[in-house]
PDB file of N, CA and C in Angstrom:
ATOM      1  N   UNK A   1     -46.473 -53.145   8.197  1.00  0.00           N
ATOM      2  CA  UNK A   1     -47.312 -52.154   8.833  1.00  0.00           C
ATOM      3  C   UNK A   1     -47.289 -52.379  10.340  1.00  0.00           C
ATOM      4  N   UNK A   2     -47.419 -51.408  11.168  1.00  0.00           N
ATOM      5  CA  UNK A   2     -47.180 -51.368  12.762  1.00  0.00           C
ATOM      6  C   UNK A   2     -48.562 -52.249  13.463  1.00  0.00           C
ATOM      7  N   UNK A   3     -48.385 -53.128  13.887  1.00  0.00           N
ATOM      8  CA  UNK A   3     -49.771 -53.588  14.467  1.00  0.00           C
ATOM      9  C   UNK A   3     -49.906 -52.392  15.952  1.00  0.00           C
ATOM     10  N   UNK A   4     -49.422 -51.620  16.222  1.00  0.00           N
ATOM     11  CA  UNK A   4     -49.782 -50.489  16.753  1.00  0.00           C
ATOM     12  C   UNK A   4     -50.718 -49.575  16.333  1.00  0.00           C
ATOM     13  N   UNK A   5     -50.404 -49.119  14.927  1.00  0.00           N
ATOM     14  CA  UNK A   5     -51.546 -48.285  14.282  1.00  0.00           C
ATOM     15  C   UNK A   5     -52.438 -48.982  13.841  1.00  0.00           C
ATOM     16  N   UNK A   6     -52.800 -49.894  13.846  1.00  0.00           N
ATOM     17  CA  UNK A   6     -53.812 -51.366  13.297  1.00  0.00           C
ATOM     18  C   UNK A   6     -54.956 -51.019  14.501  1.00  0.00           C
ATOM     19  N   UNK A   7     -54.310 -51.413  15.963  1.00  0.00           N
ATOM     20  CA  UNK A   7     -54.687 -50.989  17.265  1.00  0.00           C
ATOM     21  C   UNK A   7     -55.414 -49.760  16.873  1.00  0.00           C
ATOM     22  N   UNK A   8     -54.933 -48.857  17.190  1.00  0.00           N
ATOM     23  CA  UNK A   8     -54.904 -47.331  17.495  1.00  0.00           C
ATOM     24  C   UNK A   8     -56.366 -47.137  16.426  1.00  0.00           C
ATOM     25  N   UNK A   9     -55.938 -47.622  15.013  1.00  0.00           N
ATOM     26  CA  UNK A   9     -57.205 -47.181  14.109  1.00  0.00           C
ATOM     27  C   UNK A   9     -58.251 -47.842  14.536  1.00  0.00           C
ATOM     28  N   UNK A  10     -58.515 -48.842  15.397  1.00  0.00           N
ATOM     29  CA  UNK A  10     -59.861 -49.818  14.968  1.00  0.00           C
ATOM     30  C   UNK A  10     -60.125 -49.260  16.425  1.00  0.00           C
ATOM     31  N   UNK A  11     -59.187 -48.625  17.389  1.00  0.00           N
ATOM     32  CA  UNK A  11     -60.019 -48.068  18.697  1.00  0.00           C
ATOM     33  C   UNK A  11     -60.723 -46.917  18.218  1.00  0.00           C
ATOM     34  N   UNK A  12     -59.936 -46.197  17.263  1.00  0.00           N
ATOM     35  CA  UNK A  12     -61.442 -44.834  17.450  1.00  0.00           C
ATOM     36  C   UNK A  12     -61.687 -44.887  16.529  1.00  0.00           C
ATOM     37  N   UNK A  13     -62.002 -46.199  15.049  1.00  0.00           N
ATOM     38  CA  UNK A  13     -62.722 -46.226  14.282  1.00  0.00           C
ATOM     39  C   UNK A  13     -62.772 -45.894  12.987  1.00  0.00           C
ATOM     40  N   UNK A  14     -61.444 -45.813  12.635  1.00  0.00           N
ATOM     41  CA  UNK A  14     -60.832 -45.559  11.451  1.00  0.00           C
ATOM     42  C   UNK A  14     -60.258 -46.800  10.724  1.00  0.00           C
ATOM     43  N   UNK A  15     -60.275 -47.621  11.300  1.00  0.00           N
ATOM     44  CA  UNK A  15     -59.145 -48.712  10.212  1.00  0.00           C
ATOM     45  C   UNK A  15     -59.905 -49.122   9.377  1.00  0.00           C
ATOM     46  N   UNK A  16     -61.104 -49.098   9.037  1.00  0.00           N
ATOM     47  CA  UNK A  16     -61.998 -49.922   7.868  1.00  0.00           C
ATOM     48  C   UNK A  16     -61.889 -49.059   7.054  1.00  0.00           C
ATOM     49  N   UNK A  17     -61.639 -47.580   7.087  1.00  0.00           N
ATOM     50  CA  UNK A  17     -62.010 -46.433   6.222  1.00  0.00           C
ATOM     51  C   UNK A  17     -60.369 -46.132   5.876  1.00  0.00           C
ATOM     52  N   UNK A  18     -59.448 -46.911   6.013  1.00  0.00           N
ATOM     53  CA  UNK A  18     -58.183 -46.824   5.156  1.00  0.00           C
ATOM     54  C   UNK A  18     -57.830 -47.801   4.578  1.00  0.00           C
ATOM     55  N   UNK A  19     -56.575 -47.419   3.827  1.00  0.00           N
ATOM     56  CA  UNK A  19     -56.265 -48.606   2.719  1.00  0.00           C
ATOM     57  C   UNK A  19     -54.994 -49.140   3.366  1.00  0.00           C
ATOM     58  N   UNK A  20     -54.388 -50.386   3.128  1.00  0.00           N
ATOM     59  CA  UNK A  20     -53.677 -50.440   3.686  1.00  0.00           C
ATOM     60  C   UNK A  20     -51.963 -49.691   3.447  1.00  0.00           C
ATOM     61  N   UNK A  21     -52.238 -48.686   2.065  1.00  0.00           N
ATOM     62  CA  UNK A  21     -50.927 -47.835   1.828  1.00  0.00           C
ATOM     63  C   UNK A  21     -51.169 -47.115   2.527  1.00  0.00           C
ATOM     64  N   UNK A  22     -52.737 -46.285   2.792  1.00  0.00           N
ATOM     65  CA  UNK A  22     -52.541 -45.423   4.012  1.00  0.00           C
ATOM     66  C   UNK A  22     -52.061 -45.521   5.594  1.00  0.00           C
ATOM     67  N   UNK A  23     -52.038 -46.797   5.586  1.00  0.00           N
ATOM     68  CA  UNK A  23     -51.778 -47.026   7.374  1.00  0.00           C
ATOM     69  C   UNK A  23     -49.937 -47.217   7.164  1.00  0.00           C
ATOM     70  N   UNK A  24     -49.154 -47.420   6.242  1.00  0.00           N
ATOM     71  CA  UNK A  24     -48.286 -47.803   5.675  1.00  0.00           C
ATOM     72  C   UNK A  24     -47.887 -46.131   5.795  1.00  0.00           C
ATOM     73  N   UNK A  25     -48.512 -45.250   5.169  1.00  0.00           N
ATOM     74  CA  UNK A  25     -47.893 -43.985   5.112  1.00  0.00           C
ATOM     75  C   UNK A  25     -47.781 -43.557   6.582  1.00  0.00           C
ATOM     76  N   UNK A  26     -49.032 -43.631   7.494  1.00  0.00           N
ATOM     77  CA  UNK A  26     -49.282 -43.347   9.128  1.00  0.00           C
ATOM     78  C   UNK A  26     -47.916 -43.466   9.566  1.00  0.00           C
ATOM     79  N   UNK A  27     -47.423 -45.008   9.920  1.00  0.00           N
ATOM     80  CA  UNK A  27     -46.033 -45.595   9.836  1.00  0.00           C
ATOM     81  C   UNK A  27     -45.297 -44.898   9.634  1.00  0.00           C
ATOM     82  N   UNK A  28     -44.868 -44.535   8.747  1.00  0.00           N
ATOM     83  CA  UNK A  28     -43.524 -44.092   8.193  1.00  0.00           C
ATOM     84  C   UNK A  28     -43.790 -42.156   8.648  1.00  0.00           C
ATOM     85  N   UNK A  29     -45.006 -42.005   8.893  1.00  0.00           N
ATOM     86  CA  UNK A  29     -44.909 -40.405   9.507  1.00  0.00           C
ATOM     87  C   UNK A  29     -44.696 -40.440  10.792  1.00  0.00           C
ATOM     88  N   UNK A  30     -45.196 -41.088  11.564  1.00  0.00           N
ATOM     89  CA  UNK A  30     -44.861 -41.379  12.947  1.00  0.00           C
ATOM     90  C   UNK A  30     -43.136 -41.961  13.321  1.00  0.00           C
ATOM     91  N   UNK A  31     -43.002 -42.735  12.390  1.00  0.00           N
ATOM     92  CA  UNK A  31     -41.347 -42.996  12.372  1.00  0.00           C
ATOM     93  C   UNK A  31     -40.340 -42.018  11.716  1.00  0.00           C
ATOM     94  N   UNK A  32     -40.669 -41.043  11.248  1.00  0.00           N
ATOM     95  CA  UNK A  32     -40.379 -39.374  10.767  1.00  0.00           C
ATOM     96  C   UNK A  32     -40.439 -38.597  11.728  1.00  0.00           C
ATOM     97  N   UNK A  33     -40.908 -38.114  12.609  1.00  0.00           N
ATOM     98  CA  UNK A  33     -41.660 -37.513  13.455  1.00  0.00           C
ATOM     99  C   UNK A  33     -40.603 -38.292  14.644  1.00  0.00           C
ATOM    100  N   UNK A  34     -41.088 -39.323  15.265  1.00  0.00           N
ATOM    101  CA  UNK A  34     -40.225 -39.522  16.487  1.00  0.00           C
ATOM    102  C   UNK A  34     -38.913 -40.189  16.405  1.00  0.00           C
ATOM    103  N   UNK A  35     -38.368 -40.181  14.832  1.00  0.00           N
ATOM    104  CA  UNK A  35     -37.196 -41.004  14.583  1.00  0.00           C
ATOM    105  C   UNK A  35     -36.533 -42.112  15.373  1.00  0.00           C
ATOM    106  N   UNK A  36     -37.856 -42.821  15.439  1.00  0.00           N
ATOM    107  CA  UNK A  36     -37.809 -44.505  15.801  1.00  0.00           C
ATOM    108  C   UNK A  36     -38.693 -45.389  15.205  1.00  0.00           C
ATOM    109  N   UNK A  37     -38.622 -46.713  15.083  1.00  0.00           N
ATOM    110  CA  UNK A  37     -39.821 -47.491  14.750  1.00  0.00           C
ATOM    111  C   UNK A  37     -41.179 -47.097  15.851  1.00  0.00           C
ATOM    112  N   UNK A  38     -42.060 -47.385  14.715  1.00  0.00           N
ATOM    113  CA  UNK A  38     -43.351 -47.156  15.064  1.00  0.00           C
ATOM    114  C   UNK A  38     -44.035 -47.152  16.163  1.00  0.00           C
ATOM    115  N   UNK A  39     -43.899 -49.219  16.331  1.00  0.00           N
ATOM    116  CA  UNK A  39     -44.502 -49.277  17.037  1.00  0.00           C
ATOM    117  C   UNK A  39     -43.700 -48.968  18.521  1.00  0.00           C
ATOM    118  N   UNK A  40     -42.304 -48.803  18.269  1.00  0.00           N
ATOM    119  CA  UNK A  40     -41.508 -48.850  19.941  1.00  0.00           C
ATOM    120  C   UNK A  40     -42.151 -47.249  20.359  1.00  0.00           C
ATOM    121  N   UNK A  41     -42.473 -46.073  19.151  1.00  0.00           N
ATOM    122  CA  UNK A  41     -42.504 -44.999  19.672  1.00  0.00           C
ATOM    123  C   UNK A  41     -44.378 -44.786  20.280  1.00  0.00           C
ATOM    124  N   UNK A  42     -44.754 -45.862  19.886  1.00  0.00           N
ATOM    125  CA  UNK A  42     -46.296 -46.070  20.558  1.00  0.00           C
ATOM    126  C   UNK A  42     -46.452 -46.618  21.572  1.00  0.00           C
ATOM    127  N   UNK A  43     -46.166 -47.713  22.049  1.00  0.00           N
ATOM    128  CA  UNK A  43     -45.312 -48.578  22.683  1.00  0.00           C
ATOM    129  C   UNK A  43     -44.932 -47.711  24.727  1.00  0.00           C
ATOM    130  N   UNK A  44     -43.950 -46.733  23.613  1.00  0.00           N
ATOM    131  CA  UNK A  44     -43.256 -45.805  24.552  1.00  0.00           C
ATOM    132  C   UNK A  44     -44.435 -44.368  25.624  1.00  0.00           C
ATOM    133  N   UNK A  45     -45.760 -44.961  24.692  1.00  0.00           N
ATOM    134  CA  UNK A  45     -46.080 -43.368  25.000  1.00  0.00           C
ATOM    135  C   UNK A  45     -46.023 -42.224  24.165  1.00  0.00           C
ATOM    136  N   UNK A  46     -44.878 -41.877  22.925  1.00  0.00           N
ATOM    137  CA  UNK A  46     -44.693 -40.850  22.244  1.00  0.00           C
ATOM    138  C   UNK A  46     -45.811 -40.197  21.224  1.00  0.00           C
ATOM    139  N   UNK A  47     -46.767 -41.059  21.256  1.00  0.00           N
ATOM    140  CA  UNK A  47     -47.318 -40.548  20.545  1.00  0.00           C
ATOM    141  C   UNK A  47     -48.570 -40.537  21.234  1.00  0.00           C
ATOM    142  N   UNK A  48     -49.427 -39.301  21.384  1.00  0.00           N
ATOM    143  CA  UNK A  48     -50.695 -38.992  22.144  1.00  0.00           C
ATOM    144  C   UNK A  48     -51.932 -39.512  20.774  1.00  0.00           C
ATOM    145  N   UNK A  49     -52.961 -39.424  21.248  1.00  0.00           N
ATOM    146  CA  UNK A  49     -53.905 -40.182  20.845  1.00  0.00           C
ATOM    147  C   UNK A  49     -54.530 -38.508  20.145  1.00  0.00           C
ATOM    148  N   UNK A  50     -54.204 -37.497  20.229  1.00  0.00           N
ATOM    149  CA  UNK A  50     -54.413 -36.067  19.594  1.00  0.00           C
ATOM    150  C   UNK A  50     -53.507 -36.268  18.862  1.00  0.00           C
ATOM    151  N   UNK A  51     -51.929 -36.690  18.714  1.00  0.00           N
ATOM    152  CA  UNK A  51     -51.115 -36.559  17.913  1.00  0.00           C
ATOM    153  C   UNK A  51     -51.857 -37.588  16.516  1.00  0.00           C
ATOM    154  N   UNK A  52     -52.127 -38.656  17.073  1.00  0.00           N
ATOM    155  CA  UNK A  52     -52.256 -39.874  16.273  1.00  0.00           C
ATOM    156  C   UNK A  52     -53.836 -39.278  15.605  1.00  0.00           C
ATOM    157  N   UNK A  53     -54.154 -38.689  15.681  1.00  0.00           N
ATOM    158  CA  UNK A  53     -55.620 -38.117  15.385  1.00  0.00           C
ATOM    159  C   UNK A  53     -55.306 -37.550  14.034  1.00  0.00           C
ATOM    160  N   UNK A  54     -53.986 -36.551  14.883  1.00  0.00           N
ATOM    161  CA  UNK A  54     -53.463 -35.568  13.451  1.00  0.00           C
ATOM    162  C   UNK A  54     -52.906 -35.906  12.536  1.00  0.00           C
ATOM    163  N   UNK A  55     -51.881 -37.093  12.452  1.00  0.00           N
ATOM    164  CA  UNK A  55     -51.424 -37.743  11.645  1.00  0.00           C
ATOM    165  C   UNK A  55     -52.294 -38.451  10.862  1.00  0.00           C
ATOM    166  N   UNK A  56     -53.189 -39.077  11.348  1.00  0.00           N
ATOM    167  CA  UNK A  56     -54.383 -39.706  10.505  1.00  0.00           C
ATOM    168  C   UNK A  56     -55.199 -38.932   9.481  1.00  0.00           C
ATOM    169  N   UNK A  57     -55.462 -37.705  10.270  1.00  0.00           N
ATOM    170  CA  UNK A  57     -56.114 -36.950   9.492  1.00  0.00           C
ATOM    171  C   UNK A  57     -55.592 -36.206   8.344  1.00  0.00           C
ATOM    172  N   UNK A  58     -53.950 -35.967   8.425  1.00  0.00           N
ATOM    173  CA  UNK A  58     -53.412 -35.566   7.614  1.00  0.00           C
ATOM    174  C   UNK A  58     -52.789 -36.541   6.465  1.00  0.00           C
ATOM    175  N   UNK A  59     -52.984 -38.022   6.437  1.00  0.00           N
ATOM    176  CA  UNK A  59     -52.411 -38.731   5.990  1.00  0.00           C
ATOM    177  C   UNK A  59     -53.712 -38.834   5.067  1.00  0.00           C
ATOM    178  N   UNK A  60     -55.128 -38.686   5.590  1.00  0.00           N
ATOM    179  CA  UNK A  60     -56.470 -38.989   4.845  1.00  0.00           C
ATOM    180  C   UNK A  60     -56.416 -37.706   3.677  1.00  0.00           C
ATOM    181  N   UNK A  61     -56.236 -36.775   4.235  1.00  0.00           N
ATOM    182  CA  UNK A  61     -56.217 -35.454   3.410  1.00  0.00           C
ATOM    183  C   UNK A  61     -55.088 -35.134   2.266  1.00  0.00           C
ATOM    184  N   UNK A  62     -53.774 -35.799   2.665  1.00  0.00           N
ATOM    185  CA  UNK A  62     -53.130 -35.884   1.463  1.00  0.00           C
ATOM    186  C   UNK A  62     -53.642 -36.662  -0.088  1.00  0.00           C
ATOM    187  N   UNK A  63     -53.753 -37.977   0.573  1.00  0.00           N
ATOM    188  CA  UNK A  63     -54.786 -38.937  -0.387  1.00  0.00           C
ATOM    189  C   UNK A  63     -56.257 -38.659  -0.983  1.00  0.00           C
ATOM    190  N   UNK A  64     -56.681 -37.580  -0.252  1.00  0.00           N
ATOM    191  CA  UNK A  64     -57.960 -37.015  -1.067  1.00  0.00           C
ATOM    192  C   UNK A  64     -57.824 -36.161  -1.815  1.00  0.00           C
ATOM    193  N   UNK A  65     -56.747 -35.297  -1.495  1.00  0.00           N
ATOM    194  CA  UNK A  65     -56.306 -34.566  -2.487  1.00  0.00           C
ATOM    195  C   UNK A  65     -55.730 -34.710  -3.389  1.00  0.00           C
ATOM    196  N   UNK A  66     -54.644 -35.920  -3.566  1.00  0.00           N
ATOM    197  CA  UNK A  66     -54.220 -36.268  -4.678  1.00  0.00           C
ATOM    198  C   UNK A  66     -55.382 -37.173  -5.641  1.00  0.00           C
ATOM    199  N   UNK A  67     -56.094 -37.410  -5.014  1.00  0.00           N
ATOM    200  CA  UNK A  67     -57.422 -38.138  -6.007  1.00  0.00           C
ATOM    201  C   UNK A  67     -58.199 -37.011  -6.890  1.00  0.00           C
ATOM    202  N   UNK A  68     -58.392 -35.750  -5.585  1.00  0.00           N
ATOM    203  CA  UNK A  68     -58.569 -34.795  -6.803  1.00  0.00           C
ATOM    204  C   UNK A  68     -58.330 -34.180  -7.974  1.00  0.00           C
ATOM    205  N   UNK A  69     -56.700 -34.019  -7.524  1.00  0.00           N
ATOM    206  CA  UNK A  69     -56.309 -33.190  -8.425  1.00  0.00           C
ATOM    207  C   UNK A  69     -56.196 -34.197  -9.970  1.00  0.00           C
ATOM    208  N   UNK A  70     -56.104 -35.135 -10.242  1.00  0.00           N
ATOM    209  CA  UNK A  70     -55.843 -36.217 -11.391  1.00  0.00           C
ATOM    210  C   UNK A  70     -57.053 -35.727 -12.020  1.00  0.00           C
ATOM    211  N   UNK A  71     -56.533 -35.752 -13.603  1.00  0.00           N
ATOM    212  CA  UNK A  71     -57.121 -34.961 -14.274  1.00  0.00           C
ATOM    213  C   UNK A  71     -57.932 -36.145 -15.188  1.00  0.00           C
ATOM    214  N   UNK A  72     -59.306 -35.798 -15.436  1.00  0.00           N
ATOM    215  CA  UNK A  72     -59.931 -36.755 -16.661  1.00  0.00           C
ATOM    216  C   UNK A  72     -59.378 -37.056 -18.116  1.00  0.00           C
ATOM    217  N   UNK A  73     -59.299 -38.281 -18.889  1.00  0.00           N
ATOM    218  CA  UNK A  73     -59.026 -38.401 -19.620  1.00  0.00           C
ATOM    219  C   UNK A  73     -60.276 -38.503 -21.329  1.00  0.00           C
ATOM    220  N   UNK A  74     -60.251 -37.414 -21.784  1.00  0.00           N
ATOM    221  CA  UNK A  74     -61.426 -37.553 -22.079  1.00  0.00           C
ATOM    222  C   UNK A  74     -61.101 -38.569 -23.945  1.00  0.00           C
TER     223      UNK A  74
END
């Protein structure tokens, strides 16, 4: 996992409220996205602190949704 996004989450207060597959997924979207390692593209500047907002938020929202949709076993 990027000790960049480790950073990044515990500045505006998110890293306690993920798991660590989610910061793991963050990673690998940000290294999708600027097709470099993580932390060089944080590092670099490439990623704005609005970008990193959105990625977070969209990385939280995938995972809530897949919790939803799983169906009861009765």
């Amino acid at each position: 996992m990027s000790r960049q996004v480790r950073i990044k989450l515990k500045a505006i207060g998110y890293y306690f409220g993920t798991t660590h597959e989610e910061r793991i997924e963050m990673d690998r979207e940000i290294e999708r996205r600027k097709h470099m390692n993580c932390d060089r593209a944080m590092e670099l500047g490439l990623v704005s602190d609005e970008e990193f907002r959105e990625i977070v938020e969209l990385i939280l929202k995938r995972k809530k949704k897949k919790k939803e949709v799983v169906p009861a076993i009765v």
